[in-house]
Protein backbone atom coordinates (compact mmCIF):
# COMPACT_ATOMS: atom_id res chain seq x y z
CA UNK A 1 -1.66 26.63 102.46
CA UNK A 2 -3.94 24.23 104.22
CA UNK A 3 -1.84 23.26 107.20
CA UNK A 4 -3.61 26.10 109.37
CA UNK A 5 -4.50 23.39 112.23
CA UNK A 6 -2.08 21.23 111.98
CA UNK A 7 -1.79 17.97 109.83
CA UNK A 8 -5.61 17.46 110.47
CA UNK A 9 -5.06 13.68 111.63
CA UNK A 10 -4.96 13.77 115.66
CA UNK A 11 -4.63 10.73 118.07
CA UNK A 12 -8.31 9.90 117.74
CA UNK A 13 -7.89 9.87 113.96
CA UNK A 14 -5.01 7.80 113.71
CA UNK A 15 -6.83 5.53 116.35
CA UNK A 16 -9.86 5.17 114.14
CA UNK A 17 -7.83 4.69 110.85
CA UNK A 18 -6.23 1.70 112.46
CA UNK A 19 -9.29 0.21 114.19
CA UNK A 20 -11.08 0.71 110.83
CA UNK A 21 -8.37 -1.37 108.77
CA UNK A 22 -8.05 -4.10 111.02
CA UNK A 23 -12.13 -4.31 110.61
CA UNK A 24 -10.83 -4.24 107.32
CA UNK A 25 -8.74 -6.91 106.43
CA UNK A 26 -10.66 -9.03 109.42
CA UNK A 27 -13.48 -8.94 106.98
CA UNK A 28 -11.73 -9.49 103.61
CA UNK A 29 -9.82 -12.73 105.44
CA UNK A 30 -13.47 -14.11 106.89
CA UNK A 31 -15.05 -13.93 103.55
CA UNK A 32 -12.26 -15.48 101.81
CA UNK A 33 -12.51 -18.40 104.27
CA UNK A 34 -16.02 -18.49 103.88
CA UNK A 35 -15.82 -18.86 100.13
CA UNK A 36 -13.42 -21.54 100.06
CA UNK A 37 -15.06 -23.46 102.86
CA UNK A 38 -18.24 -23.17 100.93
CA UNK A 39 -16.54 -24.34 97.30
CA UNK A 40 -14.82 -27.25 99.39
CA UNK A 41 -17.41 -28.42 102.39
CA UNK A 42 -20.82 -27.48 100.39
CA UNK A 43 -20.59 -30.12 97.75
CA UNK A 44 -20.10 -32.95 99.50
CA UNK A 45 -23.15 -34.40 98.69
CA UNK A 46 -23.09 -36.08 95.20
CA UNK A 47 -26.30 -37.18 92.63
CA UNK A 48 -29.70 -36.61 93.73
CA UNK A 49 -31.42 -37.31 97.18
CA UNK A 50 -32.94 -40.86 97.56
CA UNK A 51 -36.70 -41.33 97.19
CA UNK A 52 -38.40 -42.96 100.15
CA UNK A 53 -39.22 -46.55 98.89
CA UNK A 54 -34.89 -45.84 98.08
CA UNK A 55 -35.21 -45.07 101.55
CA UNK A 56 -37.30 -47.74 103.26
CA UNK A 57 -34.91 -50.67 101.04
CA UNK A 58 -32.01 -49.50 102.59
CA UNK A 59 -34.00 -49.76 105.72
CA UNK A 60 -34.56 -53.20 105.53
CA UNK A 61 -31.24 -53.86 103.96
CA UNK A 62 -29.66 -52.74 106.80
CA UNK A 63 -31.97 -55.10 109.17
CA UNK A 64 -33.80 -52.20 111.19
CA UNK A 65 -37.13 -53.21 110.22
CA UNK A 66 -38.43 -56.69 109.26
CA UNK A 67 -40.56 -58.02 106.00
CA UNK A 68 -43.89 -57.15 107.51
CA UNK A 69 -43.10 -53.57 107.93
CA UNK A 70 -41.40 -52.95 105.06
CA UNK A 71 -44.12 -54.35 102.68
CA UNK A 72 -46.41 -51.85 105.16
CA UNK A 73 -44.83 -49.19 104.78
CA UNK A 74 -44.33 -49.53 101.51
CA UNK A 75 -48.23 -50.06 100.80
CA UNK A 76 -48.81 -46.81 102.89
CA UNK A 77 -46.20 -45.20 100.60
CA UNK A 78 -47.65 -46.30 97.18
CA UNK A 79 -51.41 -46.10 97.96
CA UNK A 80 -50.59 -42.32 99.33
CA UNK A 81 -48.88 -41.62 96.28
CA UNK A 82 -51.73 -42.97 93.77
CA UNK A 83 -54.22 -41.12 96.05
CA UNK A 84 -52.43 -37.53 95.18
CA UNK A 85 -52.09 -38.59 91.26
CA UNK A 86 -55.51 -40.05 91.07
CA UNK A 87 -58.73 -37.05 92.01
């Protein structure tokens, strides 16, 4: 027989077996949340991300800078591009 010490399982061991499957199921609940507030929350953000003369229009659609600035800026932006295309 094997029972020579006893059932083998004393208060430390029980202790540890319930410790360990509360970690258990603590995990398997936080990653389930995780995944379904990653499917839900994470793709939020539809089509792709605006360019900045997209950028600058809304900008000045919205009032926060004037004509001046905006035909600037958008000089800076076009003559910066041209100067990376061009050697």
């Amino acid at each position: 027989m094997m029972w020579w010490y006893g059932s083998g399982i004393s208060g430390w061991g029980m202790a540890v077996m319930m410790i360990g499957n509360v970690l258990f199921w603590a995990v398997v609940i936080l990653a389930g949340v995780a995944l379904i507030r990653y499917l839900t929350v994470g793709n939020r953000t539809v089509g792709p991300r605006p360019t900045p003369e997209e950028l600058l229009a809304e900008r000045f659609a919205r009032g926060e800078i004037d004509e001046q600035e905006y035909r600037t800026r958008l000089d800076t932006l076009t003559h910066e591009f041209w100067a990376r295309v061009e050697p």
